[in-house]
N, C-alpha and C. Protein backbone atom coordinates (compact mmCIF):
# COMPACT_ATOMS: atom_id res chain seq x y z
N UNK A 1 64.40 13.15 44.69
CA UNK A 1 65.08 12.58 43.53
C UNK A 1 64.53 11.19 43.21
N UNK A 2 64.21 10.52 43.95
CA UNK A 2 63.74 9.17 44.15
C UNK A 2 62.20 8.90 43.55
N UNK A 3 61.55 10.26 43.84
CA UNK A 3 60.19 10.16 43.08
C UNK A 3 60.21 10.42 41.65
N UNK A 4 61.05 11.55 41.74
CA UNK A 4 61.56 12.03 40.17
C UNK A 4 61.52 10.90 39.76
N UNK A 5 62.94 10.46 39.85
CA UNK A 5 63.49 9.32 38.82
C UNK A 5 62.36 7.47 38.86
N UNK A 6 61.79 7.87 39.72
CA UNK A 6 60.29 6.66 39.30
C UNK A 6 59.10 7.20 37.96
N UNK A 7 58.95 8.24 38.78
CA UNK A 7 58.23 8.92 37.65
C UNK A 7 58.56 8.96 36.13
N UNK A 8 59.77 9.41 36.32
CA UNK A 8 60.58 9.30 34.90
C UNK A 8 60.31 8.17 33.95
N UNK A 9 60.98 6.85 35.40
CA UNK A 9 60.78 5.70 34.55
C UNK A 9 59.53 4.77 33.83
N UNK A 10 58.51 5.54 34.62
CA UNK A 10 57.22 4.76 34.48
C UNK A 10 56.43 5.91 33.73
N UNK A 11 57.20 7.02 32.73
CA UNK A 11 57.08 7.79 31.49
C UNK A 11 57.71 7.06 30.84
N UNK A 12 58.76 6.42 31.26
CA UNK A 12 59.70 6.54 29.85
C UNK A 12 59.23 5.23 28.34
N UNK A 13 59.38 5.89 27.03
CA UNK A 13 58.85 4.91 26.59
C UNK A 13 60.12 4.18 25.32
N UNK A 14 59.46 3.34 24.40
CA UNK A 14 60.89 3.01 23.49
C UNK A 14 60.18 2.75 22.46
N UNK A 15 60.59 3.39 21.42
CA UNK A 15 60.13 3.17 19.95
C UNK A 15 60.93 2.60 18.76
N UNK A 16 60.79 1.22 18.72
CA UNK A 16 62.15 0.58 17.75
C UNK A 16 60.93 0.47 16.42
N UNK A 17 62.14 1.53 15.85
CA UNK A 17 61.09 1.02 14.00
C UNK A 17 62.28 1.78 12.97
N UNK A 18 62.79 0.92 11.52
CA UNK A 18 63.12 1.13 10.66
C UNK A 18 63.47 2.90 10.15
N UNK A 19 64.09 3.00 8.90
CA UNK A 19 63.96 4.29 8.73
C UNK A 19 62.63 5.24 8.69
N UNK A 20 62.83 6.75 8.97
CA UNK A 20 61.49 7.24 8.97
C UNK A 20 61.91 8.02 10.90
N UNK A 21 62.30 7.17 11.79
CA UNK A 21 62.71 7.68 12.97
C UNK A 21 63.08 9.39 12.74
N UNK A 22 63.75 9.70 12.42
CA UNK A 22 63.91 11.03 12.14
C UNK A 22 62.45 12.22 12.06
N UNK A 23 61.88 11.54 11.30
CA UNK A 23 60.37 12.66 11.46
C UNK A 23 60.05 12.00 12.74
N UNK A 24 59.49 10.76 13.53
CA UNK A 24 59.05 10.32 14.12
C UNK A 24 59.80 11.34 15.65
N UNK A 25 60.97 11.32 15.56
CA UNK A 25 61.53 12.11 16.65
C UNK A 25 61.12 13.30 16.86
N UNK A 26 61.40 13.81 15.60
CA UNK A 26 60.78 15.24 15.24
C UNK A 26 59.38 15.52 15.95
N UNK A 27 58.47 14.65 15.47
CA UNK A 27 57.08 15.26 15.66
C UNK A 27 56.90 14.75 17.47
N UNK A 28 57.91 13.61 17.42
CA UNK A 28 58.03 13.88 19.24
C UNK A 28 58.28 14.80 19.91
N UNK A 29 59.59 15.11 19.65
CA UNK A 29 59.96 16.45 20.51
C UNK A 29 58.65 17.65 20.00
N UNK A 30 58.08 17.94 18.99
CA UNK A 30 57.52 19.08 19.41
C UNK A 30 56.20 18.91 19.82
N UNK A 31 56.10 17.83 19.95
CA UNK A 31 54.53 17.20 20.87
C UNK A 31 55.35 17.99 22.21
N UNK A 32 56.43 17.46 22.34
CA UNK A 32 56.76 17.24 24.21
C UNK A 32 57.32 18.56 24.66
N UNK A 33 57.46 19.72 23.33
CA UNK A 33 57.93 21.15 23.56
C UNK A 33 57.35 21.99 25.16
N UNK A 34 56.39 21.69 25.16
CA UNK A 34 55.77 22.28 26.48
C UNK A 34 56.29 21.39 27.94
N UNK A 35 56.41 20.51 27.87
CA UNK A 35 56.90 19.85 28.87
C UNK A 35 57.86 19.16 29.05
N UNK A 36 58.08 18.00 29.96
CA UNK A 36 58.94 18.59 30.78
C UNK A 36 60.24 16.94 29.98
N UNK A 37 59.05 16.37 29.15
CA UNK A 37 59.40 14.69 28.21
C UNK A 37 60.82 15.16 27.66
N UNK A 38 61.92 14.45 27.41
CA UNK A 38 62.89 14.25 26.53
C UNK A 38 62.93 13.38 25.84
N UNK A 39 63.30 13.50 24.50
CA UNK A 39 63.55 12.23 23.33
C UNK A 39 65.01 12.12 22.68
N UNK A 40 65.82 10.82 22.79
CA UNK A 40 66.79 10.71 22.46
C UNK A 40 66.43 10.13 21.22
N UNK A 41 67.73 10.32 19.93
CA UNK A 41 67.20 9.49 18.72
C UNK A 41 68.94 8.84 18.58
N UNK A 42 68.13 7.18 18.44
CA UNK A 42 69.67 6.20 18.17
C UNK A 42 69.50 5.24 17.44
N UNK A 43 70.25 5.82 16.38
CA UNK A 43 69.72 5.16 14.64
C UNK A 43 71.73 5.35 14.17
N UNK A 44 71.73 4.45 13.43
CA UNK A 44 73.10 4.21 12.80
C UNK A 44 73.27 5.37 11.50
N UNK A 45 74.43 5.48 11.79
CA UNK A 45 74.64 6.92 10.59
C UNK A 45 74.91 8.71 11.71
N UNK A 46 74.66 8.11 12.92
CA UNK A 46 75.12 9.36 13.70
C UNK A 46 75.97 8.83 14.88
N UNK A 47 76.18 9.58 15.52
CA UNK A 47 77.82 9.96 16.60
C UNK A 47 77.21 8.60 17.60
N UNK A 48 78.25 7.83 17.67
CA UNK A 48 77.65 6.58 18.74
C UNK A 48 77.98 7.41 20.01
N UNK A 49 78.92 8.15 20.47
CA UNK A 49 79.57 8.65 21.37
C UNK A 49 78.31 9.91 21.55
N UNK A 50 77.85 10.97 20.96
CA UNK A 50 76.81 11.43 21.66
C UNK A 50 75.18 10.83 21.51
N UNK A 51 75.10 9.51 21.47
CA UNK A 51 73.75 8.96 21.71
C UNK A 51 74.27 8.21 23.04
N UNK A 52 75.23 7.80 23.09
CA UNK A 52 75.24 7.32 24.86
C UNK A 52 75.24 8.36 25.69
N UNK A 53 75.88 9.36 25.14
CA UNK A 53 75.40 11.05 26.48
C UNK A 53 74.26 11.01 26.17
N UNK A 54 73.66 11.10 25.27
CA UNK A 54 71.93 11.65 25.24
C UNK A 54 70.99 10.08 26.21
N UNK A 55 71.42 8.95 25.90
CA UNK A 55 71.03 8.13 26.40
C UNK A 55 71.46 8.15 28.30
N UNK A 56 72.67 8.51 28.53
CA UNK A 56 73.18 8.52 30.21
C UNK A 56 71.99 9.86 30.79
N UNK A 57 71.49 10.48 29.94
CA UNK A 57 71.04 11.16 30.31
C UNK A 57 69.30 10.95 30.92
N UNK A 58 69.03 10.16 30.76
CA UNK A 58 68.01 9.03 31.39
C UNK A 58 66.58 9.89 30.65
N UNK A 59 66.55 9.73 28.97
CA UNK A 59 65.37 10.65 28.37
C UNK A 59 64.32 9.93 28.88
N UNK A 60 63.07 10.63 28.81
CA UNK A 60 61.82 9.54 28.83
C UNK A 60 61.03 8.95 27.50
N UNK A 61 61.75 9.29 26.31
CA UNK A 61 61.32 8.36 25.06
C UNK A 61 62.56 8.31 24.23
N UNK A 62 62.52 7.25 23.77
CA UNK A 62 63.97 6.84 22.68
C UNK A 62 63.27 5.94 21.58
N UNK A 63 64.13 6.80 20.56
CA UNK A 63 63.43 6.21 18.85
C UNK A 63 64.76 5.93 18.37
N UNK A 64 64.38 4.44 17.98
CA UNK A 64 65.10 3.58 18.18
C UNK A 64 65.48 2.88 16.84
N UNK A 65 66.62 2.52 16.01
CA UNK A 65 66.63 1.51 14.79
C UNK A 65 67.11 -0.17 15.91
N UNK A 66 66.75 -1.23 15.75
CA UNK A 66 67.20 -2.25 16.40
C UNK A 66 68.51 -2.55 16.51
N UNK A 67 68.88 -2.36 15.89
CA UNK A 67 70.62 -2.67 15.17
C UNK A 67 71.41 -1.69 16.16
N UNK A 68 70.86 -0.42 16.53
CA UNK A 68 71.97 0.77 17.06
C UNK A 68 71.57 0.17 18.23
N UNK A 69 70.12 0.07 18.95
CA UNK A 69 69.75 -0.07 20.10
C UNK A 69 70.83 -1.01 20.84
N UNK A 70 70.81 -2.11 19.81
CA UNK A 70 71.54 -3.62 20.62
C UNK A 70 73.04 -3.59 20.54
N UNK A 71 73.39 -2.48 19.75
CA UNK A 71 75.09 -1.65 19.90
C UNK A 71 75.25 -1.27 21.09
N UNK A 72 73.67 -0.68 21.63
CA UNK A 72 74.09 0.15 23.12
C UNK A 72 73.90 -0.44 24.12
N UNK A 73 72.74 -1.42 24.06
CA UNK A 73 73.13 -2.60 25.40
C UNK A 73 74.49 -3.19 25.65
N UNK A 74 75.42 -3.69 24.63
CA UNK A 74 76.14 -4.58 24.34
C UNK A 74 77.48 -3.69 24.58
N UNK A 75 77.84 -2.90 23.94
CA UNK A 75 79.20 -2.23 23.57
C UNK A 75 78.81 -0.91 24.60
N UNK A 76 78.20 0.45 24.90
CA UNK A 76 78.27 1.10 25.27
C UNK A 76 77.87 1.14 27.09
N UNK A 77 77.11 0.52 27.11
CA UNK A 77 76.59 0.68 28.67
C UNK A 77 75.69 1.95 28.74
N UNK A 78 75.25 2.55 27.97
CA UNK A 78 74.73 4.05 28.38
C UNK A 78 73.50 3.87 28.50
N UNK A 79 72.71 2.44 28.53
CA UNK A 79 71.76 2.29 28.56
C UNK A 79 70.79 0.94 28.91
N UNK A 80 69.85 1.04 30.09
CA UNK A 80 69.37 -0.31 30.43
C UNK A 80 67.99 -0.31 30.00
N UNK A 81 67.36 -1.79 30.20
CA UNK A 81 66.22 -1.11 29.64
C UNK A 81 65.08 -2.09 31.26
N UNK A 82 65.81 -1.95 31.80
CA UNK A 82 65.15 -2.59 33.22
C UNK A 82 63.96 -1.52 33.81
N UNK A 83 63.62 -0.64 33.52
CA UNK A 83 62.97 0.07 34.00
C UNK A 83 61.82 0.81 32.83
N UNK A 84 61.81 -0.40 31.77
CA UNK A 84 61.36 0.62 30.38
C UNK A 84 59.42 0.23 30.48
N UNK A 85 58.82 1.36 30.12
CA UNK A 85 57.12 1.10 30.58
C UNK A 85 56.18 0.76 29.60
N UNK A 86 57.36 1.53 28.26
CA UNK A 86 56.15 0.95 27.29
C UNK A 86 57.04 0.41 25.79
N UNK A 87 56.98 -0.36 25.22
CA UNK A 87 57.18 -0.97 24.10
C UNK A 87 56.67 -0.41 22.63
N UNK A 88 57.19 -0.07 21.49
CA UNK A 88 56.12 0.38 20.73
C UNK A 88 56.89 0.09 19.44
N UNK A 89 56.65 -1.10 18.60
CA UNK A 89 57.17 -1.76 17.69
C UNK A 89 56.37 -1.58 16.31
N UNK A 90 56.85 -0.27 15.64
CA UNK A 90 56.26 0.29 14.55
C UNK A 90 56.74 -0.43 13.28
N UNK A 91 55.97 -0.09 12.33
CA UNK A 91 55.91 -1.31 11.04
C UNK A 91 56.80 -2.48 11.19
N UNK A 92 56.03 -3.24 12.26
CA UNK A 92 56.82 -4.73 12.19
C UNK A 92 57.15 -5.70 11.45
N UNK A 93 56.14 -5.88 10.17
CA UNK A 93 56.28 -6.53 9.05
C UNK A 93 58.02 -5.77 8.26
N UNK A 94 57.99 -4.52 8.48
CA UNK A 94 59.16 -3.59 7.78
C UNK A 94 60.38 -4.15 8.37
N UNK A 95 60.32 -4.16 9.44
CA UNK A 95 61.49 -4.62 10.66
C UNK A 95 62.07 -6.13 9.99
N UNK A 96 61.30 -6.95 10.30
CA UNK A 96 61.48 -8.28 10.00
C UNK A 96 61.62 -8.64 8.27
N UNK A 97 61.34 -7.68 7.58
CA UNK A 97 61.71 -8.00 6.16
C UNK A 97 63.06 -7.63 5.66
N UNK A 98 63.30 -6.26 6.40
CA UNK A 98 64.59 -5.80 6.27
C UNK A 98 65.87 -6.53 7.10
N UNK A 99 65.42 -7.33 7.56
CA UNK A 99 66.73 -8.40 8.59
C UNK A 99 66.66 -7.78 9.66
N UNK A 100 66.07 -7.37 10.77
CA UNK A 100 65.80 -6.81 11.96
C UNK A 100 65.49 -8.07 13.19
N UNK A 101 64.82 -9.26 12.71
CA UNK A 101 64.35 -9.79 13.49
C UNK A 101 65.50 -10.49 14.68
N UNK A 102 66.64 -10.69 14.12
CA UNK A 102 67.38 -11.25 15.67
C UNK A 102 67.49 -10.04 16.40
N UNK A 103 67.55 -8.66 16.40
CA UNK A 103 67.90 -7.48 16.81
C UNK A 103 66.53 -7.17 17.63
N UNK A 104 65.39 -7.50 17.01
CA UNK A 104 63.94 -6.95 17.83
C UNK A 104 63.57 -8.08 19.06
N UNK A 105 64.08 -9.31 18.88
CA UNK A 105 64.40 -10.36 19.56
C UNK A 105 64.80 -9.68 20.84
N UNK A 106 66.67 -9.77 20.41
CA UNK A 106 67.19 -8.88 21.69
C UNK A 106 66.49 -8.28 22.24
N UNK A 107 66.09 -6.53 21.81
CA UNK A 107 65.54 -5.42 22.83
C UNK A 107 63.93 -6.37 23.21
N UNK A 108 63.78 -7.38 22.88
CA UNK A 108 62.56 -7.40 23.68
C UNK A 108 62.64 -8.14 24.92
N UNK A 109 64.11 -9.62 24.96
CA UNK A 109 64.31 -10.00 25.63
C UNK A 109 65.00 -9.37 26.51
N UNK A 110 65.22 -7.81 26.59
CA UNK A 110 65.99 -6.97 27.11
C UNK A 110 64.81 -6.32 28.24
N UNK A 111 64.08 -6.04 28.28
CA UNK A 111 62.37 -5.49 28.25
C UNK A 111 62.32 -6.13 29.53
N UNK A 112 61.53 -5.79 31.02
CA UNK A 112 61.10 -6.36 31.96
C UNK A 112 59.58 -6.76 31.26
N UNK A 113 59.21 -7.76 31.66
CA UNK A 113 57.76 -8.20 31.92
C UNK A 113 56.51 -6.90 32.29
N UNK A 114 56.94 -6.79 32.89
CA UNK A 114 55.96 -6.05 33.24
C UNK A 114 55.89 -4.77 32.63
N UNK A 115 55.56 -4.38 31.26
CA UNK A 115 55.47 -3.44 30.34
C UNK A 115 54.48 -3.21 29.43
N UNK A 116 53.80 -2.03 29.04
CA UNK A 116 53.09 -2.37 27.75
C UNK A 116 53.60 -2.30 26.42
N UNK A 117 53.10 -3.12 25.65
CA UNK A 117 53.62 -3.56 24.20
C UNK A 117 52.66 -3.55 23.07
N UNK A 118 53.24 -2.12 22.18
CA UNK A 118 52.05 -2.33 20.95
C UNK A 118 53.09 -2.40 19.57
N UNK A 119 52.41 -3.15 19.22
CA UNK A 119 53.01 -3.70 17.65
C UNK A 119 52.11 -3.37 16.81
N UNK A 120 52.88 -2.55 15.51
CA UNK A 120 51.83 -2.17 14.54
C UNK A 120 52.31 -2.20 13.15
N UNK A 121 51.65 -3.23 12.42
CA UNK A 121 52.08 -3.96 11.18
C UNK A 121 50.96 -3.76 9.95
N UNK A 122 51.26 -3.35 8.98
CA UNK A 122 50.26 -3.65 7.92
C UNK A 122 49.93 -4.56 7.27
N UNK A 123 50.81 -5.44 7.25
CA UNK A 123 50.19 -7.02 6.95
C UNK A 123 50.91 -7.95 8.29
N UNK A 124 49.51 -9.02 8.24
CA UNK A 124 49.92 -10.22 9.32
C UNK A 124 50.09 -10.95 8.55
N UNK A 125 51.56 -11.35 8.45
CA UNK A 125 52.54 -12.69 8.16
C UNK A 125 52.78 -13.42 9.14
N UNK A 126 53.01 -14.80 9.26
CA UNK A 126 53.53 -15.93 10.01
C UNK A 126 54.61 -15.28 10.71
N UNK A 127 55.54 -14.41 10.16
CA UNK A 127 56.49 -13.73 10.93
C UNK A 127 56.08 -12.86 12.19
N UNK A 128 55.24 -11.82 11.70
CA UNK A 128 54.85 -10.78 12.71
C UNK A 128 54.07 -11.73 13.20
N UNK A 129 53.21 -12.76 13.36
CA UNK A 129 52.69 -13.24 14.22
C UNK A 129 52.77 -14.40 14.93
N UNK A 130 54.72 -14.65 14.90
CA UNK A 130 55.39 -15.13 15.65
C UNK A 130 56.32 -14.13 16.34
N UNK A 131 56.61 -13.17 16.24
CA UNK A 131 56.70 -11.70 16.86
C UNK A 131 55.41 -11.22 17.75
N UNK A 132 54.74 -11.20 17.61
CA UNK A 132 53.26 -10.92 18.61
C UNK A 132 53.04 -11.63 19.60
N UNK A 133 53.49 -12.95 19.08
CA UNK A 133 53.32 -14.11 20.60
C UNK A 133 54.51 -13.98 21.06
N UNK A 134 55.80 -13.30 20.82
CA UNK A 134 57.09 -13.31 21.75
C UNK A 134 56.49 -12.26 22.69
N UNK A 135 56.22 -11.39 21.67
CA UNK A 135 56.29 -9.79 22.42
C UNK A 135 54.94 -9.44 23.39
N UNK A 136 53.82 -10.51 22.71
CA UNK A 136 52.17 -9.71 23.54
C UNK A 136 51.93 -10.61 24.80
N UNK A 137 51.13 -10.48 25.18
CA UNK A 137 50.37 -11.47 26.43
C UNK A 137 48.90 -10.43 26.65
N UNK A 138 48.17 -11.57 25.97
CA UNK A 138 46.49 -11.39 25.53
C UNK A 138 46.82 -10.13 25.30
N UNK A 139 47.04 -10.03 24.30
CA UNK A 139 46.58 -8.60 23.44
C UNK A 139 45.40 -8.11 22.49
N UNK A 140 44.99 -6.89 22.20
CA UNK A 140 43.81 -6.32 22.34
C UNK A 140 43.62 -6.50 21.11
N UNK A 141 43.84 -6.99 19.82
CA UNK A 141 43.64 -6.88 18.54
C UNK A 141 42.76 -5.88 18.11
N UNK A 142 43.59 -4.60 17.17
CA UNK A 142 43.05 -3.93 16.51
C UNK A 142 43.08 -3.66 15.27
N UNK A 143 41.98 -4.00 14.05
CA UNK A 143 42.50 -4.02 12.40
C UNK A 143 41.46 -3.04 11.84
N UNK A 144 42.01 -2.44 10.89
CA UNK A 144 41.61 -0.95 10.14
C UNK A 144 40.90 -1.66 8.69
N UNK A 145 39.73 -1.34 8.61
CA UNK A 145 39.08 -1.73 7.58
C UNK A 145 39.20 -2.95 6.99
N UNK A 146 39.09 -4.15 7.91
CA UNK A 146 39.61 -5.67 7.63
C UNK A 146 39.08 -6.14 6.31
N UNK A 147 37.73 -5.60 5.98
CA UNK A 147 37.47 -6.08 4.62
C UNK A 147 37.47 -5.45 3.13
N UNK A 148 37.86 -4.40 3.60
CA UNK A 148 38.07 -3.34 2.54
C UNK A 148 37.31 -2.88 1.71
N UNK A 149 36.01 -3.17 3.17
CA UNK A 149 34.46 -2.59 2.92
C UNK A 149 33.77 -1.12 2.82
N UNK A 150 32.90 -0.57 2.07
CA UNK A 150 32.69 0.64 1.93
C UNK A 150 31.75 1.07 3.12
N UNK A 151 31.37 1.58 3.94
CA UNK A 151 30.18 1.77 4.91
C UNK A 151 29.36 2.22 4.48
N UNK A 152 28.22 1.08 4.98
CA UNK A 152 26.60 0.98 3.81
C UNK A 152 26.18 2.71 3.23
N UNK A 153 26.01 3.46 4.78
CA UNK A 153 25.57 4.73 4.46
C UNK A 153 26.51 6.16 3.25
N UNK A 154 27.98 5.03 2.87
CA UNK A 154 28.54 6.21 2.32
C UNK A 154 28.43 6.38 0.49
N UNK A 155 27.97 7.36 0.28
CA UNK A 155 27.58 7.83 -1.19
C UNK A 155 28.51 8.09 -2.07
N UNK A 156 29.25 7.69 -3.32
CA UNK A 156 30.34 8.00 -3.80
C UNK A 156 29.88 8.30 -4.92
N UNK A 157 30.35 9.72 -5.32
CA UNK A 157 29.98 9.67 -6.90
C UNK A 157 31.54 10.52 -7.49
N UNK A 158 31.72 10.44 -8.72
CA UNK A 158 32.82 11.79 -9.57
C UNK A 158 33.08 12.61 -9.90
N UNK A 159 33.39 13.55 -10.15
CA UNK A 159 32.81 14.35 -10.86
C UNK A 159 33.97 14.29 -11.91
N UNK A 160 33.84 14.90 -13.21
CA UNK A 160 34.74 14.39 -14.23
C UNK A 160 34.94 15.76 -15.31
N UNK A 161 35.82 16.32 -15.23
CA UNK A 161 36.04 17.89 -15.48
C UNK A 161 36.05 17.57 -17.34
N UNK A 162 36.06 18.49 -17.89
CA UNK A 162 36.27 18.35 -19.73
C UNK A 162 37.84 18.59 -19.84
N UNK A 163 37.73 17.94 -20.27
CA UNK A 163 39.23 18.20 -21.39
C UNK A 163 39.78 19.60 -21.31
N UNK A 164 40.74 19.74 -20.86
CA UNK A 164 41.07 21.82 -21.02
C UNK A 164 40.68 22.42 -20.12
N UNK A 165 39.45 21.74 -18.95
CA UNK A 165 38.94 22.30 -17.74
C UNK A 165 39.33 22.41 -16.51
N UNK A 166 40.98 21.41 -16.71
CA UNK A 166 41.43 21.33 -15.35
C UNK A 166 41.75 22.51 -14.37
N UNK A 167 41.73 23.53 -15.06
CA UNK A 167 42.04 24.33 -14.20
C UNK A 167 40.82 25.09 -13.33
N UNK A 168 39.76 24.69 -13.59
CA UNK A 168 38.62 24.87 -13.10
C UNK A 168 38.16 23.80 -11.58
N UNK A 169 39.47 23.27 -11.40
CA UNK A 169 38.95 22.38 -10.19
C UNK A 169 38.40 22.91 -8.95
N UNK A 170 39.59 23.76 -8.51
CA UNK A 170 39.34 24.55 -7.15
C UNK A 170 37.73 25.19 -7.29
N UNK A 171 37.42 25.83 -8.54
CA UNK A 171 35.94 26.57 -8.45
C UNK A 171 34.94 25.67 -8.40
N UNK A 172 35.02 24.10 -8.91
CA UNK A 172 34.15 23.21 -9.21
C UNK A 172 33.98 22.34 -7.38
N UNK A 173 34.91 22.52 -7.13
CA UNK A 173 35.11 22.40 -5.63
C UNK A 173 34.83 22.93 -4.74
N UNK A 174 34.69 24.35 -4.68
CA UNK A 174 34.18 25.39 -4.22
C UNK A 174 32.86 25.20 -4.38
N UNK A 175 32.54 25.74 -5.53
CA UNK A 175 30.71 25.07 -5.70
C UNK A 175 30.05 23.99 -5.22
N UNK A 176 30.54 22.63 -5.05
CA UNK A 176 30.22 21.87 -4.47
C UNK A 176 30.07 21.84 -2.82
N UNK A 177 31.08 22.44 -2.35
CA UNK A 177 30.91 22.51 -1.07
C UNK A 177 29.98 23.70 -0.58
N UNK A 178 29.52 24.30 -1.32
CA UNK A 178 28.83 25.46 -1.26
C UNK A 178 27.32 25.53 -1.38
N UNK A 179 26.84 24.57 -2.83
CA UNK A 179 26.15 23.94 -2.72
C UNK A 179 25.30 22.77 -2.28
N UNK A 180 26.30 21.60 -2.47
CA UNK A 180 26.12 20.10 -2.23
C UNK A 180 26.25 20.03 -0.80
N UNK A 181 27.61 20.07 -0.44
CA UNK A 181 28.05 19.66 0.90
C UNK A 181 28.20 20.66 1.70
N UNK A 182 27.05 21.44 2.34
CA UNK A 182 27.54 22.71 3.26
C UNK A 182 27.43 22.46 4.49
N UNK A 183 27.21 21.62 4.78
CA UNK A 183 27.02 21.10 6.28
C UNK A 183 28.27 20.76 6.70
N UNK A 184 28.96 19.75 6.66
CA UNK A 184 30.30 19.56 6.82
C UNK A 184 31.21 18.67 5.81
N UNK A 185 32.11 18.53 5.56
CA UNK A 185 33.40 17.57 4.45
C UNK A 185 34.32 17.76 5.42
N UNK A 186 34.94 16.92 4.71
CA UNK A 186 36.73 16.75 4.66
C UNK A 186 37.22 16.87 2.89
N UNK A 187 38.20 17.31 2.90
CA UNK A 187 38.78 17.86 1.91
C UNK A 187 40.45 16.91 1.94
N UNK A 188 40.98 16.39 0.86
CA UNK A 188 42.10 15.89 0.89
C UNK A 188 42.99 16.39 -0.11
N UNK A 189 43.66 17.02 0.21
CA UNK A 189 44.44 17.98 -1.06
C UNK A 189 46.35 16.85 -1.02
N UNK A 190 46.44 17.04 -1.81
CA UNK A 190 47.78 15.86 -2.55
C UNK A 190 49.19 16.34 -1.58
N UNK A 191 48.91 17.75 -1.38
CA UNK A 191 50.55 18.49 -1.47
C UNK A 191 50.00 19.58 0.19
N UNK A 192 51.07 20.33 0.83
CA UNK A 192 50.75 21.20 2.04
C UNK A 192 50.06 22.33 1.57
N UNK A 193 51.23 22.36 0.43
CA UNK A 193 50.73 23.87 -0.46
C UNK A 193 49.68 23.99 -1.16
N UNK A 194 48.73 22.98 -1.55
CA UNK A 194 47.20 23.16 -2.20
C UNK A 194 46.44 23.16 -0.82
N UNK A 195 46.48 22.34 0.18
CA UNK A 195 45.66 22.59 1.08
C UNK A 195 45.64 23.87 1.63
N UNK A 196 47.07 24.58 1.82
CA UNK A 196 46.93 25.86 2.37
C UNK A 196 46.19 27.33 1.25
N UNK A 197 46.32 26.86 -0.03
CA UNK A 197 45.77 27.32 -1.03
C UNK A 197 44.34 27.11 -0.74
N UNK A 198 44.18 26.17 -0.58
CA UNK A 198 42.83 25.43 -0.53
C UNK A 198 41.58 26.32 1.04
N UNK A 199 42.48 26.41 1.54
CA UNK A 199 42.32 26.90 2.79
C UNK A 199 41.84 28.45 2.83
N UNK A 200 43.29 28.92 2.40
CA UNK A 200 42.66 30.58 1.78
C UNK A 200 41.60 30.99 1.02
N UNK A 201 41.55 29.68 -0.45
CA UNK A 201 40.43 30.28 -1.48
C UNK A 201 39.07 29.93 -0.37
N UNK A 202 38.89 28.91 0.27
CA UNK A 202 37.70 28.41 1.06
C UNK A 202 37.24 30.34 2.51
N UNK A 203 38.49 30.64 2.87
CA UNK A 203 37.93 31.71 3.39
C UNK A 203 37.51 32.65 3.33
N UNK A 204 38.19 32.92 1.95
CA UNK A 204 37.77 34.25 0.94
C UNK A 204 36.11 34.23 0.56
N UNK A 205 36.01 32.64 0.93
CA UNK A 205 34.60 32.82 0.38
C UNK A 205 33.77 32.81 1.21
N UNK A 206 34.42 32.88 2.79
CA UNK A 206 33.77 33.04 4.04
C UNK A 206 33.13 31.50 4.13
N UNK A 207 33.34 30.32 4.15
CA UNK A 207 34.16 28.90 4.59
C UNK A 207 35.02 28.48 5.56
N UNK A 208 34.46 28.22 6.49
CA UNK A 208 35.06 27.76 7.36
C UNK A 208 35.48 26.58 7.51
């Protein structure tokens, strides 16, 4: 039991971020369907009374709104965070705009030291990066297209259908990849249902 419950703890992780938790849980649990991971979700607007059972129940990931979290340190007991391994502070700029920041405060001063901590923000404000120095110690800085540069080798051109032709896209698309690009693409379709459209017309034509 003793290894168990180490093991557990040095899985277990905590995900405090704004609305959106709901898919985020979602696509947790069915990542963790095969094994052996549990995910509690404790966000305001559901049963405080069964998120402290789901919480007593010692999950190994919890998706988290700040506001419910610091309800459950404080008022419930169903939950410590002395044993928590990893930190994971999603759209932090979101957090701190929406009035979150005395609440992300708490669960961090709640947090042992010895944890990992990733914060992930789309813009760096004076805020989030007085949040980064509470929460990091030498952290790894990572930024996604910092200059909002094109890469030298990539070729962009349009193509620009006639008037009345729109419905000719998928074939004009087809041709292109058939012709132009047969080696490999990526394809970005708007909606599930054109890609899966997209998907079928591409096999029919023996497209892989």
């Amino acid at each position: 039991n003793a290894l168990f419950a180490a093991l557990a703890a040095a899985r277990e992780g905590l995900e405090s971020r704004p609305p959106g938790n709901l898919r985020v849980h979602a696509m947790t649990e069915r990542l963790a369907q095969f094994t052996d991971i549990r995910a509690a979700l404790v966000v305001g607007g559901l049963s405080l009374q069964a998120q402290a059972a789901a919480l007593r129940s010692r999950p190994e990931v919890v998706v988290a709104t700040p506001a419910r979290l610091v309800d459950h340190l404080h008022n419930t007991a169903a939950v410590d965070l002395d044993q928590l391994a990893a930190l994971v502070l999603d759209e932090a700029d979101r957090m701190l705009e929406i009035g979150f920041k005395d609440q992300v405060e708490q669960v961090i001063k709640s947090c042992p030291k010895q944890r990992q901590t990733l914060l992930f923000s789309a813009t760096l404000s004076a805020a989030v990066d007085s949040l980064a120095a509470m929460s990091l110690v030498h952290p790894a800085h990572l930024t996604v297209d910092r200059n909002q540069s094109t890469p030298v080798l990539l070729t962009e051109e349009v193509v620009r259908l006639k008037e009345g032709r729109e419905s000719d896209k998928e074939s004009m698309l087809l041709a292109l990849c058939t012709r132009s690009f047969s080696t490999r693409c990526i394809i970005f379709a708007k909606t599930k249902h054109q890609a899966h459209r997209l998907k079928i017309i591409f096999g029919l034509s023996k497209l892989k």
